[in-house]
C-alpha atoms as a PDB file:
ATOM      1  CA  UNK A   1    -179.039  49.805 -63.384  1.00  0.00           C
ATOM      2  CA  UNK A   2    -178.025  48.894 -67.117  1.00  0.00           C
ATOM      3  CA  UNK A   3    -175.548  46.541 -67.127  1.00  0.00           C
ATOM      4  CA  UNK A   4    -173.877  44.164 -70.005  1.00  0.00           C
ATOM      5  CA  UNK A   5    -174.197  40.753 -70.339  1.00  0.00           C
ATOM      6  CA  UNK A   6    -171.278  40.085 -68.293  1.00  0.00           C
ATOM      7  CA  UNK A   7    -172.656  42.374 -65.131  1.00  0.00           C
ATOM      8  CA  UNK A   8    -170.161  45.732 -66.274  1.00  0.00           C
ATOM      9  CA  UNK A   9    -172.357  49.013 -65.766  1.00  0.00           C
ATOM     10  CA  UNK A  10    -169.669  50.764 -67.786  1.00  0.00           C
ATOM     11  CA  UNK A  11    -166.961  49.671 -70.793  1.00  0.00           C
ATOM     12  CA  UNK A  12    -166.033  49.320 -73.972  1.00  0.00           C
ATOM     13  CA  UNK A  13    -169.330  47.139 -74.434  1.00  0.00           C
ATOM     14  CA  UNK A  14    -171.571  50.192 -74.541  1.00  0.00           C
ATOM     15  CA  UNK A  15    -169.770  50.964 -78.145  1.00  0.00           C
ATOM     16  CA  UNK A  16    -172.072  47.759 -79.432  1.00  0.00           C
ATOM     17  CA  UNK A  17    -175.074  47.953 -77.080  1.00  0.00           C
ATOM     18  CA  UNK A  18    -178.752  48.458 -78.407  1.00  0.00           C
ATOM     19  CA  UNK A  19    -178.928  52.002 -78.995  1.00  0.00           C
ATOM     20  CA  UNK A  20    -182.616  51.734 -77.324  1.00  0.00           C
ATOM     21  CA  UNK A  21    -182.476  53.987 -74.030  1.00  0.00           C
ATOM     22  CA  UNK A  22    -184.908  51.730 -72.185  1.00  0.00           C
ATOM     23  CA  UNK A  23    -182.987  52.918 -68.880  1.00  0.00           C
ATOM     24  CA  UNK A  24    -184.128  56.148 -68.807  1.00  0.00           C
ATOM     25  CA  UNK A  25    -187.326  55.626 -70.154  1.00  0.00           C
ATOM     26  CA  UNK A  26    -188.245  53.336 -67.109  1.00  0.00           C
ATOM     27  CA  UNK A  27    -186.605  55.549 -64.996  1.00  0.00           C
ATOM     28  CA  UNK A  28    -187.341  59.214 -66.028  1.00  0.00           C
ATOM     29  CA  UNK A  29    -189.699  59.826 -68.802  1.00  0.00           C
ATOM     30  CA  UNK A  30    -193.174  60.678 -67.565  1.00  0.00           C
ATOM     31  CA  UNK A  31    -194.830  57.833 -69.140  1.00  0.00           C
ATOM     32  CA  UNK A  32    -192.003  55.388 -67.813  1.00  0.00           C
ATOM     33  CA  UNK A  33    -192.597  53.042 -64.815  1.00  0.00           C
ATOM     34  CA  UNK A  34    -190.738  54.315 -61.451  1.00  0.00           C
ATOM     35  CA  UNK A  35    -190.824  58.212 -61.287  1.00  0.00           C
ATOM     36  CA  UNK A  36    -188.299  58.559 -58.128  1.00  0.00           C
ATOM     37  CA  UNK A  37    -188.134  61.568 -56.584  1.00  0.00           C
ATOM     38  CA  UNK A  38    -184.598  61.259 -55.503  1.00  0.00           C
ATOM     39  CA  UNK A  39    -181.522  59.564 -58.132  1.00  0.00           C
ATOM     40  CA  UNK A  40    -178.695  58.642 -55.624  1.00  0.00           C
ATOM     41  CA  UNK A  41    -175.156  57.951 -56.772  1.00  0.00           C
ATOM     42  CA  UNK A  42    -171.759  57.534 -55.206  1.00  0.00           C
ATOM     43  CA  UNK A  43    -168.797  59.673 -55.307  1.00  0.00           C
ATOM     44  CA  UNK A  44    -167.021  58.212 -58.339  1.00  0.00           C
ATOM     45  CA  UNK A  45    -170.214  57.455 -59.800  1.00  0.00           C
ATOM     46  CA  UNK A  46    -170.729  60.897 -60.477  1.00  0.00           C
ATOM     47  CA  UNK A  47    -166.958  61.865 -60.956  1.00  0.00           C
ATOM     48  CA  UNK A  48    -167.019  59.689 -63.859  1.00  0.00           C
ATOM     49  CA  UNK A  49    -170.287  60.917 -65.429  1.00  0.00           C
ATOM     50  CA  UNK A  50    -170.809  64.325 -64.694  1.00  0.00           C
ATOM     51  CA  UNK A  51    -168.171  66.154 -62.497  1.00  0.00           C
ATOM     52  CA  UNK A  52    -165.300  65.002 -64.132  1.00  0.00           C
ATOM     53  CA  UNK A  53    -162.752  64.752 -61.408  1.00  0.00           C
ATOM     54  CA  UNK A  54    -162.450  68.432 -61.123  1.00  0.00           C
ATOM     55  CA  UNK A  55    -161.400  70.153 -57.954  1.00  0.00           C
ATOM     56  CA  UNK A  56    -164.088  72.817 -56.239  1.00  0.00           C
ATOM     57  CA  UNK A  57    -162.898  75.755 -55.160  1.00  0.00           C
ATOM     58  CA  UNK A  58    -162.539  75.821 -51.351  1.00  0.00           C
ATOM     59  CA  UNK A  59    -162.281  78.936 -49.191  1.00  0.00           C
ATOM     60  CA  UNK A  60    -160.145  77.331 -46.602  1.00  0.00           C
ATOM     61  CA  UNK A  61    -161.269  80.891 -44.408  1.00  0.00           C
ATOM     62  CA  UNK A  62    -164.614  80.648 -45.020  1.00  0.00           C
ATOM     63  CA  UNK A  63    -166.402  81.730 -41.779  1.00  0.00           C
ATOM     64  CA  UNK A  64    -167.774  78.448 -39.300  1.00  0.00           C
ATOM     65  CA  UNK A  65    -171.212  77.606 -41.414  1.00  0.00           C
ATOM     66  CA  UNK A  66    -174.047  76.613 -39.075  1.00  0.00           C
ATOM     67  CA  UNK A  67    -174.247  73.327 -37.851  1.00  0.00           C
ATOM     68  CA  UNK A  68    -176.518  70.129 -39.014  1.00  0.00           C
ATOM     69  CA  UNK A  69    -178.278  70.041 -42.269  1.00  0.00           C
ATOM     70  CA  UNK A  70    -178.444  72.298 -45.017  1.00  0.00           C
ATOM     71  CA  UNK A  71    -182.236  71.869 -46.437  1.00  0.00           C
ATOM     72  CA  UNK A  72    -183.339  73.615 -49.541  1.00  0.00           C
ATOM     73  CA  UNK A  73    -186.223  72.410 -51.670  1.00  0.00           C
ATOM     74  CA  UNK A  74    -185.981  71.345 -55.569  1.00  0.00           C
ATOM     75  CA  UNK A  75    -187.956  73.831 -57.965  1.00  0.00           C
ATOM     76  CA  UNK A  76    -188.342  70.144 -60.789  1.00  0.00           C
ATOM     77  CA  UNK A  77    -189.140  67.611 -57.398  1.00  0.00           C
ATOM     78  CA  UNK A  78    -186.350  65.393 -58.354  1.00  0.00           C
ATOM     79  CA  UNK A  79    -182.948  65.633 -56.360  1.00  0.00           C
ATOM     80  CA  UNK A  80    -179.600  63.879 -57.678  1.00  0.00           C
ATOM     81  CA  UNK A  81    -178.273  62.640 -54.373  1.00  0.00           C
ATOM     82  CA  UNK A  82    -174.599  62.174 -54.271  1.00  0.00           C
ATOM     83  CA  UNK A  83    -172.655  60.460 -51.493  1.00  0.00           C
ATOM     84  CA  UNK A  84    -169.265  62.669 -50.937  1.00  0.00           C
ATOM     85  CA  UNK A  85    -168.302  62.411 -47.113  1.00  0.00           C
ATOM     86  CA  UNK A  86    -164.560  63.747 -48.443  1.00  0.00           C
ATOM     87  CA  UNK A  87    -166.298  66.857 -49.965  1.00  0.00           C
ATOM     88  CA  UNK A  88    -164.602  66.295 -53.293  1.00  0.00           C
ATOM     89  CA  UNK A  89    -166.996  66.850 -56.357  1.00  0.00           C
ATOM     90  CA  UNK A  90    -166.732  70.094 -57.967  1.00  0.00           C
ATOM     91  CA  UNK A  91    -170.411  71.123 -59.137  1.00  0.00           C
ATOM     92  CA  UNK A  92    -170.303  74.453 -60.753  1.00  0.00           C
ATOM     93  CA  UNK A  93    -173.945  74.719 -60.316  1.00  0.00           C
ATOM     94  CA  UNK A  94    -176.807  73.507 -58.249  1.00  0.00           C
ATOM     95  CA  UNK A  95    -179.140  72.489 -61.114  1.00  0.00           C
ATOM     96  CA  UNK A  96    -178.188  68.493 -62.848  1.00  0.00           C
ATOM     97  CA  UNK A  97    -179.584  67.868 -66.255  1.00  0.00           C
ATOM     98  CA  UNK A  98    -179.515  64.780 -67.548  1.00  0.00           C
ATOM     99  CA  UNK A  99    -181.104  64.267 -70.927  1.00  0.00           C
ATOM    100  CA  UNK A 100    -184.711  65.732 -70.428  1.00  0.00           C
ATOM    101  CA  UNK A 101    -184.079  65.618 -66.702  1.00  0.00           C
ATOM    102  CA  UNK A 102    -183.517  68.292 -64.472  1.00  0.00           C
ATOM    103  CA  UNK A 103    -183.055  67.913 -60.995  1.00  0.00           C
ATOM    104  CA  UNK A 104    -181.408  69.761 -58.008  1.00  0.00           C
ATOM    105  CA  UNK A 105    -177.808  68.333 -56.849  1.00  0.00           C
ATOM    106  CA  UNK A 106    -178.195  67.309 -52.753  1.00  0.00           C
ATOM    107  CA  UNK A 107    -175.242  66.182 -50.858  1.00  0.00           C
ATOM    108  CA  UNK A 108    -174.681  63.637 -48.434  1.00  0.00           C
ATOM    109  CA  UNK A 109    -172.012  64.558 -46.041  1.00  0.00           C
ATOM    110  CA  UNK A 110    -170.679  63.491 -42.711  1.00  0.00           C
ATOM    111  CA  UNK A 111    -169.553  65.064 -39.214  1.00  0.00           C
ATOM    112  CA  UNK A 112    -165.656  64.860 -40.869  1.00  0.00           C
ATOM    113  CA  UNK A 113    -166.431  66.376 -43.886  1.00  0.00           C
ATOM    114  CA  UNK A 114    -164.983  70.112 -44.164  1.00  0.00           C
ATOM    115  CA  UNK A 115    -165.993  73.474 -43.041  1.00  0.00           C
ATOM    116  CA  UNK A 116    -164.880  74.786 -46.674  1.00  0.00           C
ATOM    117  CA  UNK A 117    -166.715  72.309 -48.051  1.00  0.00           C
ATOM    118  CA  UNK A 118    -170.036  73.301 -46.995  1.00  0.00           C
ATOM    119  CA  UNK A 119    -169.502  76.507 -47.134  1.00  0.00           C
ATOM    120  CA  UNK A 120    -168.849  76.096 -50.497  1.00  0.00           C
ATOM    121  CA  UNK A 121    -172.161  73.796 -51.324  1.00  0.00           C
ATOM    122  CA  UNK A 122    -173.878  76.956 -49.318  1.00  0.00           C
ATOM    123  CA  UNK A 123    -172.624  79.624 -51.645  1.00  0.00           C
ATOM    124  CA  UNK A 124    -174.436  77.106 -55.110  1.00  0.00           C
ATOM    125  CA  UNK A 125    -177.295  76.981 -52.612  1.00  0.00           C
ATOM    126  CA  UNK A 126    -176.507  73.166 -52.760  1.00  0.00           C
ATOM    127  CA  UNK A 127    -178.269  71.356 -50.150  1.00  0.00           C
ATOM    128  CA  UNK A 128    -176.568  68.987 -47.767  1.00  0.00           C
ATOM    129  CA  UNK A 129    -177.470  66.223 -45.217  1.00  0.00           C
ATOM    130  CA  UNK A 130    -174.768  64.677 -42.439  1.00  0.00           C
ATOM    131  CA  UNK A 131    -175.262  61.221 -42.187  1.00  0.00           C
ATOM    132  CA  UNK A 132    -172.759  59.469 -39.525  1.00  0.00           C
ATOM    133  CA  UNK A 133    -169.244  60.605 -38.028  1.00  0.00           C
ATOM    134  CA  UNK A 134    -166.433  59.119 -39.939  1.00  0.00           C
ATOM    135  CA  UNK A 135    -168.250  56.704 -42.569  1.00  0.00           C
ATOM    136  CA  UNK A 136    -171.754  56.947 -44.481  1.00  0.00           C
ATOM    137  CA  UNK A 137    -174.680  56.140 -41.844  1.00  0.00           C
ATOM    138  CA  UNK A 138    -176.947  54.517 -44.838  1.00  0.00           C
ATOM    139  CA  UNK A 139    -180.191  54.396 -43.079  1.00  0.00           C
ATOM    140  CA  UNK A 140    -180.235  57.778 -41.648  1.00  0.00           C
ATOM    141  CA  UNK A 141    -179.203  59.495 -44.862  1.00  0.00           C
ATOM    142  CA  UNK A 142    -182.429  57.540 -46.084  1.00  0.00           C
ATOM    143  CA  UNK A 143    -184.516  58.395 -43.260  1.00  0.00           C
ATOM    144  CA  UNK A 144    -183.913  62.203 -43.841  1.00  0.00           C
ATOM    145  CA  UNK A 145    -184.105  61.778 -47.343  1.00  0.00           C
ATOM    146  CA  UNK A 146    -187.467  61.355 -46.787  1.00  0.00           C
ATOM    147  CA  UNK A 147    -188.421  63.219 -43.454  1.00  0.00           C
ATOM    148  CA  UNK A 148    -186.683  66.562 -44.758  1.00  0.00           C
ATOM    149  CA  UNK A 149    -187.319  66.054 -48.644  1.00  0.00           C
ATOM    150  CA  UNK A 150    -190.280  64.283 -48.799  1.00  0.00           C
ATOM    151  CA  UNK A 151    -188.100  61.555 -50.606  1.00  0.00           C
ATOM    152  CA  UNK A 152    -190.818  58.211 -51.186  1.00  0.00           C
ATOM    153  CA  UNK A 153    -188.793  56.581 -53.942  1.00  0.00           C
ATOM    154  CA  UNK A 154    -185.001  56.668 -54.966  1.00  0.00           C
ATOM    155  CA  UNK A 155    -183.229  54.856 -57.479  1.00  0.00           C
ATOM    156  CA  UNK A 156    -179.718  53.664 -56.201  1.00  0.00           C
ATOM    157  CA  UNK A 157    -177.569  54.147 -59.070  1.00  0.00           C
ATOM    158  CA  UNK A 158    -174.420  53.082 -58.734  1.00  0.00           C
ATOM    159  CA  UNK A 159    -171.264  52.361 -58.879  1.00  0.00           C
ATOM    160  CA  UNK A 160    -170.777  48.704 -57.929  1.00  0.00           C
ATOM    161  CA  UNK A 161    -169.440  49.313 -53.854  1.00  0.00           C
ATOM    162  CA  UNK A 162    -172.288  51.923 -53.420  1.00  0.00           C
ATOM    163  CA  UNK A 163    -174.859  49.468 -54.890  1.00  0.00           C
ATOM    164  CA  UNK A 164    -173.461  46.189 -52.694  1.00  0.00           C
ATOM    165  CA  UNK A 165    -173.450  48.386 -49.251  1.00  0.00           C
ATOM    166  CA  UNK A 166    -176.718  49.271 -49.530  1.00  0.00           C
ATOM    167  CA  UNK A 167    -177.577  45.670 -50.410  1.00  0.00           C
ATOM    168  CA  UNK A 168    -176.281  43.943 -47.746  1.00  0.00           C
ATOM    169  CA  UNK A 169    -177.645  46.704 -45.118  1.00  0.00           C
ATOM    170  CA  UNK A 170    -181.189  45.491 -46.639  1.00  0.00           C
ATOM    171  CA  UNK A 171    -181.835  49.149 -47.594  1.00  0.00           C
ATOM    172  CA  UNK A 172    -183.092  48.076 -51.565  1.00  0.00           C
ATOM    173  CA  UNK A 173    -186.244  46.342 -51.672  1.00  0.00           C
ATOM    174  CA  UNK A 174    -186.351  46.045 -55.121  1.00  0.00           C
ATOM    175  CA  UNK A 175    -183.540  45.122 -58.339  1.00  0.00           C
ATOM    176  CA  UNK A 176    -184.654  46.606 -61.835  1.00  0.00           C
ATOM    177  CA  UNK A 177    -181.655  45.612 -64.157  1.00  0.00           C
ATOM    178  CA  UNK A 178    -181.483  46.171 -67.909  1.00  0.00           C
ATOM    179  CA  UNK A 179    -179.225  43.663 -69.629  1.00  0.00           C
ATOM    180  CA  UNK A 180    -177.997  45.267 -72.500  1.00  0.00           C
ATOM    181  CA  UNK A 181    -176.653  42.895 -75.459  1.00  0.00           C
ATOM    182  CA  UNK A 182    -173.409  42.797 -75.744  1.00  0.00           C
ATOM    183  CA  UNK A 183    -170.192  42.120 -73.456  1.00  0.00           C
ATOM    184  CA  UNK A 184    -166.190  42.717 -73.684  1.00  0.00           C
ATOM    185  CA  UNK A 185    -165.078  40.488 -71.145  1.00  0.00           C
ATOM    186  CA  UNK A 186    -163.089  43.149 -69.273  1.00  0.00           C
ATOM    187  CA  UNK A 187    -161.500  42.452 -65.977  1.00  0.00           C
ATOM    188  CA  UNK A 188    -160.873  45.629 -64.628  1.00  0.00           C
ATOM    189  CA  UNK A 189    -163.813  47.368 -65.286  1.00  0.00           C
ATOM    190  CA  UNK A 190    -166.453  48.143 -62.769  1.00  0.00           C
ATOM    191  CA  UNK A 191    -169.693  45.606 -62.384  1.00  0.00           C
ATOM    192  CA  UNK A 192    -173.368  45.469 -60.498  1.00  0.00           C
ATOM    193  CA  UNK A 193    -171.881  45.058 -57.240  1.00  0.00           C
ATOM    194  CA  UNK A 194    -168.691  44.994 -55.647  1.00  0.00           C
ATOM    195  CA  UNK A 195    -167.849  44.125 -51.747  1.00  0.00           C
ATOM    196  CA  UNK A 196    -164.990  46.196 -50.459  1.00  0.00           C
ATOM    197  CA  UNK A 197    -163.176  46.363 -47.084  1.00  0.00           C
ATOM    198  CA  UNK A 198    -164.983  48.220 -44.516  1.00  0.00           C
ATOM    199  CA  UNK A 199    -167.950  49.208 -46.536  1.00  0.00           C
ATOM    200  CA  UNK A 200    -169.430  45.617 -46.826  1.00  0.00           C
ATOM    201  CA  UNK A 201    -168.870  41.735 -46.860  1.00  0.00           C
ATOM    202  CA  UNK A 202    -169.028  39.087 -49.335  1.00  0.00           C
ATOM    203  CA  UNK A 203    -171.896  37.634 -47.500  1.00  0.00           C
ATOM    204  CA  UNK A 204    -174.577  36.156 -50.065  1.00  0.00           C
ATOM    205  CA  UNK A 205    -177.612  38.116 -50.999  1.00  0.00           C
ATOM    206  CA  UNK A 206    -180.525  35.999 -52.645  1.00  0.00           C
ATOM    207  CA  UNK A 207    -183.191  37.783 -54.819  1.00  0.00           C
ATOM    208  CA  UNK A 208    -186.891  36.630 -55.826  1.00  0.00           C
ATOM    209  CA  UNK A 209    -187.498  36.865 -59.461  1.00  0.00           C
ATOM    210  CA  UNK A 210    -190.822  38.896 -60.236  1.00  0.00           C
ATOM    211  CA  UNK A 211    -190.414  40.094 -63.487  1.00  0.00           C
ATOM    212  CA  UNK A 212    -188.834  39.823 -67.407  1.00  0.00           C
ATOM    213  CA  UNK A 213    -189.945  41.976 -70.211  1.00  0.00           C
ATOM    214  CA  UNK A 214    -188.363  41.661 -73.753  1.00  0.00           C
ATOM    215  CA  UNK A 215    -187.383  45.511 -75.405  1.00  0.00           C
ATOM    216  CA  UNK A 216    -185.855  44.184 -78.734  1.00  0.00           C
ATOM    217  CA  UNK A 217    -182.186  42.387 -78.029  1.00  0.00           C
ATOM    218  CA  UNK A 218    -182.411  44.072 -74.361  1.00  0.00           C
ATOM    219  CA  UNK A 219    -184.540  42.691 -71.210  1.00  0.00           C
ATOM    220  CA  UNK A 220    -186.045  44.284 -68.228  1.00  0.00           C
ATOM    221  CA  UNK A 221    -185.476  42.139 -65.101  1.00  0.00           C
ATOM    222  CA  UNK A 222    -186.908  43.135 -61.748  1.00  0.00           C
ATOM    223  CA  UNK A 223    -185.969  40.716 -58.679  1.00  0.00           C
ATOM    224  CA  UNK A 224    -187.292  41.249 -55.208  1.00  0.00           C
ATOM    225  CA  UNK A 225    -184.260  41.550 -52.853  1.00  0.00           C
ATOM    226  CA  UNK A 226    -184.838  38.884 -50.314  1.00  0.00           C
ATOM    227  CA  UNK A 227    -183.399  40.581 -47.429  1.00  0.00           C
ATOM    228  CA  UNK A 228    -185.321  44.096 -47.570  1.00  0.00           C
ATOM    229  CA  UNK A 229    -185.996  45.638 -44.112  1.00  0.00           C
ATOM    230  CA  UNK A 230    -189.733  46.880 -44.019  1.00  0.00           C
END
């Protein structure tokens, strides 16, 4: 994640940051330092970035789709994973770019999540995992993450809620945070983690420190997160 120096990973501070795009270079760039095959977000996450909080197009009479998983395999071997167990984001196309990066959209879905929904990831040829019954099952969306996609590393990015739950579950084993230089002191503006009701607790999470690099007025931090599951 890049966050300001106040812990926001979006605001007005981003207006002041160092232009530097250090993120993406560790993230993305061939020549950069994690090379994930798999970028997973949450809902809003990517509303606010890339889907813009349009409405898909649902054939509410769209014939029963098949049971279980929907598996298709990326053509770039990089999937943008987005959690959606509502079935709410309206891609328009199964390819993401972002930047340089081009990857192929993959959905994570649960038992509740609607027959026109599916069928409508089917007809972009939009794969799709289910992963629990009413809420997000975390470890088995990871699990076949990697069992059906061949998934060995994914970057959790984001937002805050998405970023805590899977912290506390001890499904991170590793925080790589890029602490851009400048702040706005917002209170209502998203930060690195958030507990909320339901999803995850306010319980304390402590991290071991194993790296700092200096990139101009920004620094690379990587922590070890102390309660990782092997």
């Amino acid at each position: 994640m890049a966050t300001s120096l106040d812990g926001k990973i979006n605001g007005a501070y981003a207006s002041v940051a160092d232009s530097g795009n250090l993120f993406y270079h560790l993230a993305f760039e061939s020549d950069g330092y994690y090379h994930p095959q798999g970028w997973l977000s949450g809902r809003t996450t990517t509303d606010d970035n890339f889907t813009h909080y349009a409405k898909p197009d649902l054939d509410e009479d769209a014939p029963e789709v098949p049971a279980g998983d929907f598996i298709v395999k990326s053509p770039w071997d990089m999937y943008y994973v987005s959690i959606d167990i509502h079935g709410r984001l309206a891609w328009d196309s199964s390819e993401f770019i972002y930047n340089d990066t081009h990857a192929l959209v993959l959905e994570v879905l649960t038992t509740k999540t609607s027959n026109a929904y599916k069928a409508f990831l089917r007809k972009l040829n939009i794969p799709y995992i289910i992963a629990g019954d009413d809420e997000l099952d975390a470890p088995l969306a990871l699990k076949k993450l990697k069992d059906l996609f061949g998934m060995e590393t994914v970057m959790l990015g984001g937002g805050g809620v998405l970023n805590w739950s899977f912290i506390q579950q001890g499904l991170c084993d590793e925080l790589s945070l890029v602490l851009k230089n400048s702040a706005d002191g917002s209170t209502d503006t998203p930060t690195l983690f958030s507990a909320t009701k339901g999803l995850s607790e306010n319980k304390p999470v402590s991290f071991t420190f194993k790296n700092v690099e200096p990139h101009g007025s920004t620094v690379w931090l990587r922590y070890l997160v102390d309660n990782a599951k092997s």
